[in-house]
C-alpha atoms as a PDB file:
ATOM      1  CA  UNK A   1      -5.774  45.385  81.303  1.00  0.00           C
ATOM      2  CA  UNK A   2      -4.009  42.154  79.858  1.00  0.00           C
ATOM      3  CA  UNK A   3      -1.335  42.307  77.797  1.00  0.00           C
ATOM      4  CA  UNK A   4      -1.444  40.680  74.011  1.00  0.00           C
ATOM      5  CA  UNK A   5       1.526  38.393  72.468  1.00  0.00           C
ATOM      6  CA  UNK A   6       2.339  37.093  68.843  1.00  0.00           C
ATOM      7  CA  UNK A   7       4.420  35.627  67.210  1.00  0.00           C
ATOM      8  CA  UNK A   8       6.785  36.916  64.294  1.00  0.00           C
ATOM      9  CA  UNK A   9       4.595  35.418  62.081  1.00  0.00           C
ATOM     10  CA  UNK A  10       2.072  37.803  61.847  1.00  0.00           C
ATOM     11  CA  UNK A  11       4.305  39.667  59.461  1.00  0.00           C
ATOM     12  CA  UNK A  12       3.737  43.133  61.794  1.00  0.00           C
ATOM     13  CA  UNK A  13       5.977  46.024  61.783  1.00  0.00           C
ATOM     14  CA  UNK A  14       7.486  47.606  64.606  1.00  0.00           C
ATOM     15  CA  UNK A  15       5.643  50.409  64.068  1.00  0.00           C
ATOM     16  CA  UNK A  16       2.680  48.893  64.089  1.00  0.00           C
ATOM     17  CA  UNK A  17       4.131  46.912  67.288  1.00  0.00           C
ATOM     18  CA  UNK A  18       4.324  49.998  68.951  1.00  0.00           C
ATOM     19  CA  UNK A  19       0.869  51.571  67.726  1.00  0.00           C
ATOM     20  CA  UNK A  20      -1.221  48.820  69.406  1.00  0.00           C
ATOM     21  CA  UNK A  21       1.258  47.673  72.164  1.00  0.00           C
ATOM     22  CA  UNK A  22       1.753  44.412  70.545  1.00  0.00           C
ATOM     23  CA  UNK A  23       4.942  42.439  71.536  1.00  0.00           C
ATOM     24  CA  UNK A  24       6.043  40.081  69.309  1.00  0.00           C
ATOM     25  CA  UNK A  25       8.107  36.906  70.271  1.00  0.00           C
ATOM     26  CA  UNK A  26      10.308  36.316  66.975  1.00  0.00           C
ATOM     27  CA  UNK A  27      10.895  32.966  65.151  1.00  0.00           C
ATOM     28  CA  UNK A  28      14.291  31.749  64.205  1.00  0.00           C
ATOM     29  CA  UNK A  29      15.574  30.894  61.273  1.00  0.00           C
ATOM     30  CA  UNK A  30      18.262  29.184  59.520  1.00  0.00           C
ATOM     31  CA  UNK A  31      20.277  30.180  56.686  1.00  0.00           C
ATOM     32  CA  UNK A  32      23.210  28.092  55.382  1.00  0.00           C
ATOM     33  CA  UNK A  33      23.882  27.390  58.745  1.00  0.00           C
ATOM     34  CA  UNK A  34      23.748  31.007  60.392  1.00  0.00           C
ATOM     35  CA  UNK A  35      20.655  31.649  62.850  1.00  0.00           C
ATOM     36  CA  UNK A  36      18.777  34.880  62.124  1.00  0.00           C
ATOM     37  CA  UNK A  37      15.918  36.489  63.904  1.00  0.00           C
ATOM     38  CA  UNK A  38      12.690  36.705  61.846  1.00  0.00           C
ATOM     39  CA  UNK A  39      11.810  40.204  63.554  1.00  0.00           C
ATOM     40  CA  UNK A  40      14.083  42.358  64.950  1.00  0.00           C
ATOM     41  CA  UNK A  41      13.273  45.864  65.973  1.00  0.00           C
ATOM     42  CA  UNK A  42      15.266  49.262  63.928  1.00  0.00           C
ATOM     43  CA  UNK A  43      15.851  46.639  61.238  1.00  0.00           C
ATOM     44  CA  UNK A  44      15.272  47.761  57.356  1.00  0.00           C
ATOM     45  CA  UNK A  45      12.436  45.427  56.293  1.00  0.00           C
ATOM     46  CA  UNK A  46      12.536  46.119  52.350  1.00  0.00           C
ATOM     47  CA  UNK A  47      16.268  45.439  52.825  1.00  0.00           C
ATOM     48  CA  UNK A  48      16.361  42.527  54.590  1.00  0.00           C
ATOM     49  CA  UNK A  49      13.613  41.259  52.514  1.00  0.00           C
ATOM     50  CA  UNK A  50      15.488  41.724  49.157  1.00  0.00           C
ATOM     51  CA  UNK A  51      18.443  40.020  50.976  1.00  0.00           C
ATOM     52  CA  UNK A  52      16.666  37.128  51.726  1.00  0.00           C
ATOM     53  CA  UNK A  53      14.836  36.291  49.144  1.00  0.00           C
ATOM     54  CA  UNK A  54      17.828  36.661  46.830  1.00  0.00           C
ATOM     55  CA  UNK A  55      19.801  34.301  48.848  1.00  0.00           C
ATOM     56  CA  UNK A  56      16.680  31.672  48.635  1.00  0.00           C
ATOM     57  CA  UNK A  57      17.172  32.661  44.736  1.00  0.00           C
ATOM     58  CA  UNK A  58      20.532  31.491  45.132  1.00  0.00           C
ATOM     59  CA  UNK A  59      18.967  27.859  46.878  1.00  0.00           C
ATOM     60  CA  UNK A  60      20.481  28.639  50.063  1.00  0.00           C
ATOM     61  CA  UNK A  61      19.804  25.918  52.744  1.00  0.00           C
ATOM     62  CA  UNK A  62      16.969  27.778  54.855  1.00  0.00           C
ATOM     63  CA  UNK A  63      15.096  26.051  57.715  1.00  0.00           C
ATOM     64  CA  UNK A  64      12.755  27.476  60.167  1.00  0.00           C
ATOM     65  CA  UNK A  65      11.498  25.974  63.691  1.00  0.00           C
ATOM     66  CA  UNK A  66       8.783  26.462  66.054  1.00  0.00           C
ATOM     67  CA  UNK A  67       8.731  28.774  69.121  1.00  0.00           C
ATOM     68  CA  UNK A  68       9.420  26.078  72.203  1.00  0.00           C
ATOM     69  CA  UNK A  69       7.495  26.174  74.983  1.00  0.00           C
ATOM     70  CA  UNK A  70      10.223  27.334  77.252  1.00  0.00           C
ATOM     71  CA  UNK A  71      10.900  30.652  75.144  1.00  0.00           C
ATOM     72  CA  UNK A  72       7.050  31.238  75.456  1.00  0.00           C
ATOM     73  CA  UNK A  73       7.331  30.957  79.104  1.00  0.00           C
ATOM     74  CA  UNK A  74      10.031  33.710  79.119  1.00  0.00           C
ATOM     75  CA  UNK A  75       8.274  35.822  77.586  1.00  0.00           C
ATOM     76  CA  UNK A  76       4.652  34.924  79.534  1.00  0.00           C
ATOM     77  CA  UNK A  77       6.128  35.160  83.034  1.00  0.00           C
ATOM     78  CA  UNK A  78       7.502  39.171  82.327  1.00  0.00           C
ATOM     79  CA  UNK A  79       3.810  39.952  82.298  1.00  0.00           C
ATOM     80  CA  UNK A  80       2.754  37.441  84.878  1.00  0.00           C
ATOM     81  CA  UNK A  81       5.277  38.444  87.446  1.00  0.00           C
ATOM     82  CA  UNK A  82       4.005  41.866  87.107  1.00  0.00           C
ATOM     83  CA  UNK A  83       0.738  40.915  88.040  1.00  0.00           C
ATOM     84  CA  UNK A  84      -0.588  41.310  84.327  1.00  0.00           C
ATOM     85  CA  UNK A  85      -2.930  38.707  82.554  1.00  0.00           C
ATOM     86  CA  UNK A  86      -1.465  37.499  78.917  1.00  0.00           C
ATOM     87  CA  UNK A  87      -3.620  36.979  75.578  1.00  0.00           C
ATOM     88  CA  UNK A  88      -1.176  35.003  73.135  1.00  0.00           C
ATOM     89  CA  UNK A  89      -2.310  34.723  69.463  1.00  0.00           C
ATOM     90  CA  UNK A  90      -0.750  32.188  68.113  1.00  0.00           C
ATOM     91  CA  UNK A  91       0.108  31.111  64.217  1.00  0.00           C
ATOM     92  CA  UNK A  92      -2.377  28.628  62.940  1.00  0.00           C
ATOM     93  CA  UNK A  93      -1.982  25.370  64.020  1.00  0.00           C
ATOM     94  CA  UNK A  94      -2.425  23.951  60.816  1.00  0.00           C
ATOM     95  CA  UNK A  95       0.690  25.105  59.937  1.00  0.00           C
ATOM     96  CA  UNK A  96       2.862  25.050  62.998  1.00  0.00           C
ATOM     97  CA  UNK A  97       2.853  23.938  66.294  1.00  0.00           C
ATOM     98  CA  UNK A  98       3.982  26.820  68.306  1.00  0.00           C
ATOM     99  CA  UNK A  99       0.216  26.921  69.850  1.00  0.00           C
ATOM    100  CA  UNK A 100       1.052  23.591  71.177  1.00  0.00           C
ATOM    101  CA  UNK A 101       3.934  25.035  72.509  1.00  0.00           C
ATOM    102  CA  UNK A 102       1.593  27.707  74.125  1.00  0.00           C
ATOM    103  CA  UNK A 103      -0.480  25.637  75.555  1.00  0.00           C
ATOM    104  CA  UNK A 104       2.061  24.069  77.685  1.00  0.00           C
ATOM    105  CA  UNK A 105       3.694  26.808  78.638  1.00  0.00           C
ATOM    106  CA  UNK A 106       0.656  28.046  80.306  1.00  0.00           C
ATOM    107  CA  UNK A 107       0.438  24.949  81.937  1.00  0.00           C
ATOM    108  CA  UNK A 108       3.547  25.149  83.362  1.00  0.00           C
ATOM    109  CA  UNK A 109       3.063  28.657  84.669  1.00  0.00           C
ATOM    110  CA  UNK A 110      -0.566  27.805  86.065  1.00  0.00           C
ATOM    111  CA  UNK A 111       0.794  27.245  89.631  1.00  0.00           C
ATOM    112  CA  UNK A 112       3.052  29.486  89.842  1.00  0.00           C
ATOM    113  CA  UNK A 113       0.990  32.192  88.998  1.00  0.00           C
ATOM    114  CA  UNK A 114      -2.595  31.357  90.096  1.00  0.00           C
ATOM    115  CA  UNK A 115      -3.933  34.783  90.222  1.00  0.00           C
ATOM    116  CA  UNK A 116      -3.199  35.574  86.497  1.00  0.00           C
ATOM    117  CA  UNK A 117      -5.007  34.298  83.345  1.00  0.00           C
ATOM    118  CA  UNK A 118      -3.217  33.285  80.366  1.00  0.00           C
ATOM    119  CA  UNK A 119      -5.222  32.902  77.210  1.00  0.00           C
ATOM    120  CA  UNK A 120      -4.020  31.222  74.403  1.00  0.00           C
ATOM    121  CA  UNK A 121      -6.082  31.469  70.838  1.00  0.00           C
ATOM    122  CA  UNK A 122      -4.991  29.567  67.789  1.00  0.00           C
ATOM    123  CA  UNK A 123      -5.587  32.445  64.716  1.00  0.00           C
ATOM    124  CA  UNK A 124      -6.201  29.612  62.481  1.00  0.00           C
ATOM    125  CA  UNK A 125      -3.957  32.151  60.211  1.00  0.00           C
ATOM    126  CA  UNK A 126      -0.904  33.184  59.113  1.00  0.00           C
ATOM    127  CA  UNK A 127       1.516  36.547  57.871  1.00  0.00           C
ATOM    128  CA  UNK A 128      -1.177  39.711  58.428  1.00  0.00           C
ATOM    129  CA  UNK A 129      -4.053  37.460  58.785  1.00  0.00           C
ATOM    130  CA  UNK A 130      -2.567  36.567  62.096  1.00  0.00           C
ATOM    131  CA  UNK A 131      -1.466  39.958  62.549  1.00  0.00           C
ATOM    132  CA  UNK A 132      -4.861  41.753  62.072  1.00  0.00           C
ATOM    133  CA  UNK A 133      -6.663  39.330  64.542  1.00  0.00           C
ATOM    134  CA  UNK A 134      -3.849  40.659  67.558  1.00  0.00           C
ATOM    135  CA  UNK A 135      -4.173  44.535  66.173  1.00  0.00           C
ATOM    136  CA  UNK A 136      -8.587  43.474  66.435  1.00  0.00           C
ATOM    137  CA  UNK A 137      -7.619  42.040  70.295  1.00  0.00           C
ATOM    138  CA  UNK A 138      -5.574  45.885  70.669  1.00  0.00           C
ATOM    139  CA  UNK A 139      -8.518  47.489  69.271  1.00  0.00           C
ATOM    140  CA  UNK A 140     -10.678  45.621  71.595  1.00  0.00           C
ATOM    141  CA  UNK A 141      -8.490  46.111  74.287  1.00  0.00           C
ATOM    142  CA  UNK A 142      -8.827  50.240  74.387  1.00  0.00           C
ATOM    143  CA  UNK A 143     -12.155  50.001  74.027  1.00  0.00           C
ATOM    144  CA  UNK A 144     -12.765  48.261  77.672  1.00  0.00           C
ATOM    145  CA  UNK A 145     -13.710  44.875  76.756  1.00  0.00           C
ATOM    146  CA  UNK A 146     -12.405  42.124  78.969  1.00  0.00           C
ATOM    147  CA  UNK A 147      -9.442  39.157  78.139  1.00  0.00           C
ATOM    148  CA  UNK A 148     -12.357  36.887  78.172  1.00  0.00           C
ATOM    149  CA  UNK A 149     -14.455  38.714  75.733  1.00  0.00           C
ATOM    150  CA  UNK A 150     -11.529  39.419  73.141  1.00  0.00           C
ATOM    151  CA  UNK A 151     -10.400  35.960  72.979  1.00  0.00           C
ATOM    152  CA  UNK A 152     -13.912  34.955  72.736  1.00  0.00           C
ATOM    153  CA  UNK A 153     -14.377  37.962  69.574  1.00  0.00           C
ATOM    154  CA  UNK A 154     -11.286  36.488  68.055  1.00  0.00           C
ATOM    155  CA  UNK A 155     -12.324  32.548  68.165  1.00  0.00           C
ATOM    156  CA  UNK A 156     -15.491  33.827  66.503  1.00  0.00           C
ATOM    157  CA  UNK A 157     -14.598  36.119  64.073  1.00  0.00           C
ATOM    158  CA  UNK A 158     -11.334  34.072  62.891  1.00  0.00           C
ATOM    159  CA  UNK A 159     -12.673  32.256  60.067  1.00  0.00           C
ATOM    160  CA  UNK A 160     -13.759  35.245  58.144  1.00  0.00           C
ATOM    161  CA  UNK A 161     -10.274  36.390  57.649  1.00  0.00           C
ATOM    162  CA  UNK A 162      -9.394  35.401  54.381  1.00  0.00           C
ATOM    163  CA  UNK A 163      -6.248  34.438  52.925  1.00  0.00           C
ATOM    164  CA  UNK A 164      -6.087  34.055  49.225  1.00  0.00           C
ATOM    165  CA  UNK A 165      -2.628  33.974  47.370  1.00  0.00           C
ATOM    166  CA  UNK A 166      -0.364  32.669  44.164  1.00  0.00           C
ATOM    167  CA  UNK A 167       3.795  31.714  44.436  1.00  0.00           C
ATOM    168  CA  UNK A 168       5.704  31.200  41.597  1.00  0.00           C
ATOM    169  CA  UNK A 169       6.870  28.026  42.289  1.00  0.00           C
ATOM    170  CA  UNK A 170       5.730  25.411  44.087  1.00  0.00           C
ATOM    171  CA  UNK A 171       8.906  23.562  45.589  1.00  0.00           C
ATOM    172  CA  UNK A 172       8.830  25.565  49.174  1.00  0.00           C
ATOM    173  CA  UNK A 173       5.832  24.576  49.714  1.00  0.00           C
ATOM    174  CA  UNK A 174       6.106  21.190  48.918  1.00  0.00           C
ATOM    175  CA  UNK A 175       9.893  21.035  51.078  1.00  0.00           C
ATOM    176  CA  UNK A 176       7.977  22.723  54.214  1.00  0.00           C
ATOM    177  CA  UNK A 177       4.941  19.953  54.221  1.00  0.00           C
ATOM    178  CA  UNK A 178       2.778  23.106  53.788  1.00  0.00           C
ATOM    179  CA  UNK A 179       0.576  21.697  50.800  1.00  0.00           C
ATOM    180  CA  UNK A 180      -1.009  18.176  50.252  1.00  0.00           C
ATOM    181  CA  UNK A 181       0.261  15.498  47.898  1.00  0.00           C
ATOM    182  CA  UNK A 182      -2.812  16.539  45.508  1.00  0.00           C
ATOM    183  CA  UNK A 183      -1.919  20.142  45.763  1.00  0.00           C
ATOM    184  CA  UNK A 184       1.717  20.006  44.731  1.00  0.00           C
ATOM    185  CA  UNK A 185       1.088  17.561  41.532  1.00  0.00           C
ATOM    186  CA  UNK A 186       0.298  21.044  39.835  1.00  0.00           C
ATOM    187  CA  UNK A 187       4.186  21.553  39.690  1.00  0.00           C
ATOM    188  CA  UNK A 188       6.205  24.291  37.372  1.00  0.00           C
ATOM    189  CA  UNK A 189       3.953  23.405  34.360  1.00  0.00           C
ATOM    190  CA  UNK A 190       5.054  26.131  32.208  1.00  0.00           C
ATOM    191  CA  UNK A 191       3.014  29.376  32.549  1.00  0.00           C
ATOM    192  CA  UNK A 192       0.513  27.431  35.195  1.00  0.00           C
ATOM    193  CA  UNK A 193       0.104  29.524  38.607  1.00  0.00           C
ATOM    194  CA  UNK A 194      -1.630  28.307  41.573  1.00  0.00           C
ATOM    195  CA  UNK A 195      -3.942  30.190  43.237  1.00  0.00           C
ATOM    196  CA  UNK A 196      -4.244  28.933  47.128  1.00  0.00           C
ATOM    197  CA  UNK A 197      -5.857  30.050  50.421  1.00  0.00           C
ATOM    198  CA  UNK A 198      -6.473  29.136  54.115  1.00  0.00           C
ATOM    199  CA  UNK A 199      -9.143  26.678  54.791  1.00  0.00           C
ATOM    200  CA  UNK A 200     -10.881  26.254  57.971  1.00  0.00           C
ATOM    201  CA  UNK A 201      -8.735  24.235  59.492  1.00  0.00           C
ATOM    202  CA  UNK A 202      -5.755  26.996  59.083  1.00  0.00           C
ATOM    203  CA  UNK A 203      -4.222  24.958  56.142  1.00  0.00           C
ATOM    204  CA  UNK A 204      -3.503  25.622  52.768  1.00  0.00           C
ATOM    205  CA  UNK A 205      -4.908  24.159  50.034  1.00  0.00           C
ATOM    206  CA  UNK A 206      -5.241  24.485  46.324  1.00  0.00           C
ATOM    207  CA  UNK A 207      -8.433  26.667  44.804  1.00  0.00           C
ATOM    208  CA  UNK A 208      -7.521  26.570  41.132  1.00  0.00           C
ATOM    209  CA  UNK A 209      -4.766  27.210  39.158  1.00  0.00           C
ATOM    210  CA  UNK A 210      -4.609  30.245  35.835  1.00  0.00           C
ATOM    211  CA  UNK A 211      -2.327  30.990  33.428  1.00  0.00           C
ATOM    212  CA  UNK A 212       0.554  33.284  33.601  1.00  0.00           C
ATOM    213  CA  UNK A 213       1.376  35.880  36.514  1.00  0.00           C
ATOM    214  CA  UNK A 214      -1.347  38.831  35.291  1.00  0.00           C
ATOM    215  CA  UNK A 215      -4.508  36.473  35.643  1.00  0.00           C
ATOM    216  CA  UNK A 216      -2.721  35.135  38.722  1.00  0.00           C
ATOM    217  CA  UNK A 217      -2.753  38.136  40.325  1.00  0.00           C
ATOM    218  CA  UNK A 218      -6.162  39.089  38.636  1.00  0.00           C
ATOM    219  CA  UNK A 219      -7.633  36.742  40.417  1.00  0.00           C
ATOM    220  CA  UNK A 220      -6.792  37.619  44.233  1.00  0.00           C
ATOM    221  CA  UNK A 221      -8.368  41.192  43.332  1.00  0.00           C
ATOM    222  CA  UNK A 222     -11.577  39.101  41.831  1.00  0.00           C
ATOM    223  CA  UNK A 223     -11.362  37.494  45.055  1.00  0.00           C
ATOM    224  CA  UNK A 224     -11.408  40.749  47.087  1.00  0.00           C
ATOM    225  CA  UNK A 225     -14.209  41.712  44.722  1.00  0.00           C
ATOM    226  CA  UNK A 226     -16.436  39.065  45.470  1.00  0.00           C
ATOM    227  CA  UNK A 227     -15.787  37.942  49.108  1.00  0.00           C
ATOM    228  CA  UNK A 228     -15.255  41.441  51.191  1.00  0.00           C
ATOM    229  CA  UNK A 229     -17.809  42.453  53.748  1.00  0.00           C
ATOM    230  CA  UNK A 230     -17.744  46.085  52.669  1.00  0.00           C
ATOM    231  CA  UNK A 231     -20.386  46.379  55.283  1.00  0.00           C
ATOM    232  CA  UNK A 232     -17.516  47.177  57.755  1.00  0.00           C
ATOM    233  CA  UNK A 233     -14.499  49.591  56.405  1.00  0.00           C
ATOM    234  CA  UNK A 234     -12.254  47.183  55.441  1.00  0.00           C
ATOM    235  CA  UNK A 235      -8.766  46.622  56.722  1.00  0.00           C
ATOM    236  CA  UNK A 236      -6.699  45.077  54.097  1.00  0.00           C
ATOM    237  CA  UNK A 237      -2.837  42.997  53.921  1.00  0.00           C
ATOM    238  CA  UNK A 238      -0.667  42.300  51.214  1.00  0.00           C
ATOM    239  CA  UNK A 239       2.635  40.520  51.592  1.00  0.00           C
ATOM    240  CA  UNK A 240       4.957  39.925  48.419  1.00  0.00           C
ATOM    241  CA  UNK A 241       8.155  38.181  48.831  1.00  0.00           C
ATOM    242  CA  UNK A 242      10.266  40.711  46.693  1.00  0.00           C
ATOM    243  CA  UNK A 243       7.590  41.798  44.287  1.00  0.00           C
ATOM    244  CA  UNK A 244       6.777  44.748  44.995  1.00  0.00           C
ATOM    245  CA  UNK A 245       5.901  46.279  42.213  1.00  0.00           C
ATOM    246  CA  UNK A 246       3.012  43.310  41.799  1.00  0.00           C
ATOM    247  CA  UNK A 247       2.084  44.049  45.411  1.00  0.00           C
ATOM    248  CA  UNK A 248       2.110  48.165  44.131  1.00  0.00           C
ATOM    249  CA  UNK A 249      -0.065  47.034  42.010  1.00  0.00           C
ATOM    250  CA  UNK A 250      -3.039  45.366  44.221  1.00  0.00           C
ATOM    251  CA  UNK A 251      -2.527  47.820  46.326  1.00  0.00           C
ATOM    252  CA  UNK A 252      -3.829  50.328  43.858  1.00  0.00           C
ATOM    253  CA  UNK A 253      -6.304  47.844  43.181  1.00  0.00           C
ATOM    254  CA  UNK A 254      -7.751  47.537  46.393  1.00  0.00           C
ATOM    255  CA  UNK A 255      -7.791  51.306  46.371  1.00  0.00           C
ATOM    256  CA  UNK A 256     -10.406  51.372  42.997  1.00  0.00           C
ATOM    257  CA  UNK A 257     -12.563  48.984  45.092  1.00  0.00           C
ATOM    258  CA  UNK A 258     -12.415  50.509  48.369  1.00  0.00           C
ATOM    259  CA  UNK A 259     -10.952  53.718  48.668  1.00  0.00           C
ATOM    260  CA  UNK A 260     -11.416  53.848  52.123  1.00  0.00           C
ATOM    261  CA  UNK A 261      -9.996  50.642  52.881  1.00  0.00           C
ATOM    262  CA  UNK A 262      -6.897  50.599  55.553  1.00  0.00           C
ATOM    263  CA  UNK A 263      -4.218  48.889  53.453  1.00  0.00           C
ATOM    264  CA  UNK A 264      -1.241  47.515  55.162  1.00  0.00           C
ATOM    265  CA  UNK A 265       1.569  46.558  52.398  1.00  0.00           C
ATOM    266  CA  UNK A 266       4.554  44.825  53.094  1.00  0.00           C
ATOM    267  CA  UNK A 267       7.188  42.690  52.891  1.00  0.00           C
ATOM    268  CA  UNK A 268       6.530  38.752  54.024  1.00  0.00           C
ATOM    269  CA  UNK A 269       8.164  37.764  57.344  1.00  0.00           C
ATOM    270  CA  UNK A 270      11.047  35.496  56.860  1.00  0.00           C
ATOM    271  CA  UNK A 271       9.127  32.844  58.803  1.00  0.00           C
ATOM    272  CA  UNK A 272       5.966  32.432  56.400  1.00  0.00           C
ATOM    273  CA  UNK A 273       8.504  33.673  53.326  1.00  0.00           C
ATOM    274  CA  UNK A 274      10.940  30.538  54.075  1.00  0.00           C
ATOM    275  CA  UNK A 275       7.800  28.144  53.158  1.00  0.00           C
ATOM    276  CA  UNK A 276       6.249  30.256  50.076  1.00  0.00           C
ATOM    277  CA  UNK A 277       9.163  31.484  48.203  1.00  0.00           C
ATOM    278  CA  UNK A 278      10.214  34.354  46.165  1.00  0.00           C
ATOM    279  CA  UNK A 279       7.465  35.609  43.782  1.00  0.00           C
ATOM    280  CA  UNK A 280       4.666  34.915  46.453  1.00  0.00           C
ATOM    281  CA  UNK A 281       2.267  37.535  47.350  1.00  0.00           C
ATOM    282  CA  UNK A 282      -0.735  37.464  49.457  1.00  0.00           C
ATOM    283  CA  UNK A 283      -3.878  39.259  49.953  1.00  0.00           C
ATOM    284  CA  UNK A 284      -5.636  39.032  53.517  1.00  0.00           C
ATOM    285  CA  UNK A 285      -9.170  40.394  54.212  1.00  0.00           C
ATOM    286  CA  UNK A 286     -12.443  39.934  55.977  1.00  0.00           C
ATOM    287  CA  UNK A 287     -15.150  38.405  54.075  1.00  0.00           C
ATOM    288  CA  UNK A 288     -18.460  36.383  55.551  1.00  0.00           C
ATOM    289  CA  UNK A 289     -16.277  33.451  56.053  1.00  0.00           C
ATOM    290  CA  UNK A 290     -13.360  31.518  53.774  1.00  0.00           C
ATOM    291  CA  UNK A 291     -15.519  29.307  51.663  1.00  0.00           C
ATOM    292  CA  UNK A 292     -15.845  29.447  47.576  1.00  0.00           C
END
């Protein structure tokens, strides 16, 4: 048995934490000059949430950082020292560099612990779609299949998780270095809403932009429509920063589609919500790959 790490990121409750022994190493961010966790256990998500996106509303000063590699070492050497192997899935790299951070953490803990493996895989992915590959690697886990052999599942099943998604405004983006030059010239045109997703590489780019919120959010359900491998019962994320009654709606969406489909409905983690905004809302899914 090996034990499996992520990071607060992948937007998972502590429910769902608990379900698929998951432990999560939480990001930290910065409000107005007061640190606050990104995941903390008992906490009301829904309230928090509506707290926090009302104070970046309000333009409060909100900054988040990567996970160093000396916290991941803390939290790699309680499994280590108990003679347990570690499988850390990390936020894309494309969009942070906590995997970097991972990777020399392991390094460091290589000697001292030379009878242990610790296996570090960049998602590629971010909020849910992060969160679904470690709850895959749980799954995977149960069902007898080695550390090896889940990382190796994960690296090649990675790309197909799609992330498609519209904000309503641009400007956290553009402040977090999270879109390219080209993608953020679309602006606040009046009534103009981006439509964006995860390429490849684990970065976001630009598909195509539509006019007014109902078409935006029309067009992450044609997305779903067209891309899904229904050939597998479909697991299914959405993550609205304070909209839920958008996200309420995709959801039932989804459920026209696919009524069997697992759909897990939430709130976005303060650490992806810091860089997308209020408004946001995402849809995460496995299709054949992330192509158009």
């Amino acid at each position: 048995m090996f034990d499996i790490i992520t990071d607060s990121a992948s937007n998972l409750t502590e429910d769902l934490a608990v379900q698929y022994n998951i432990k999560i190493v939480s990001y930290v961010c910065n409000m107005d000059g007061v640190s606050y966790m990104c995941y903390e256990p008992g906490r009301d998500d829904e309230k928090d949430g509506k707290f926090f996106y009302d104070k970046l509303r309000e333009d409060a000063d909100v900054t988040t950082s990567l996970l160093s590699p000396g916290t991941l070492m803390e939290v790699f050497e309680q499994s280590l020292e108990q003679g347990r192997d570690v499988l850390f899935v990390a936020m894309s790299s494309g969009l942070t560099g906590t995997y970097q951070s991972a990777l020399i953490a392991k390094e460091e803990l290589e000697d001292k612990y030379p009878d242990n493996k610790c296996v570090i895989v960049d998602s590629l992915a971010a909020s849910l779609g992060e969160g679904f590959m470690a709850i895959e690697a749980s799954k995977l886990r149960d069902k007898g299949m080695s550390l090896s052999e889940t990382a190796e599942w994960i690296d090649n099943n990675k790309l197909k998780m799609r992330h498609i998604f519209t904000v309503d405004n641009l400007k956290y983006l553009r402040k977090g270095g999270r879109i390219s030059a080209s993608a953020s010239l679309v602006g606040n045109v009046l009534g103009i809403k981006p439509i964006l997703y995860a390429t490849d590489l684990g970065k976001i780019e630009l598909y195509k932009t539509v006019r007014g919120r109902k078409k935006s959010l029309s067009a992450l359900i044609d997305d779903y429509r067209q891309y899904c491998d229904f050939a597998n019962n479909p697991i299914v994320g959405i993550a609205h920063c304070d909209c839920k009654e958008d996200a309420l709606h995709l959801e039932n969406e989804i459920k026209i589609i696919t009524p069997d489909a697992t759909i897990i409905n939430r709130v976005y983690d303060r650490c992806s919500g810091t860089h997308v905004g209020p408004g946001a809302i995402c849809l995460f899914y496995m299709g054949k790959d992330r192509g158009y």
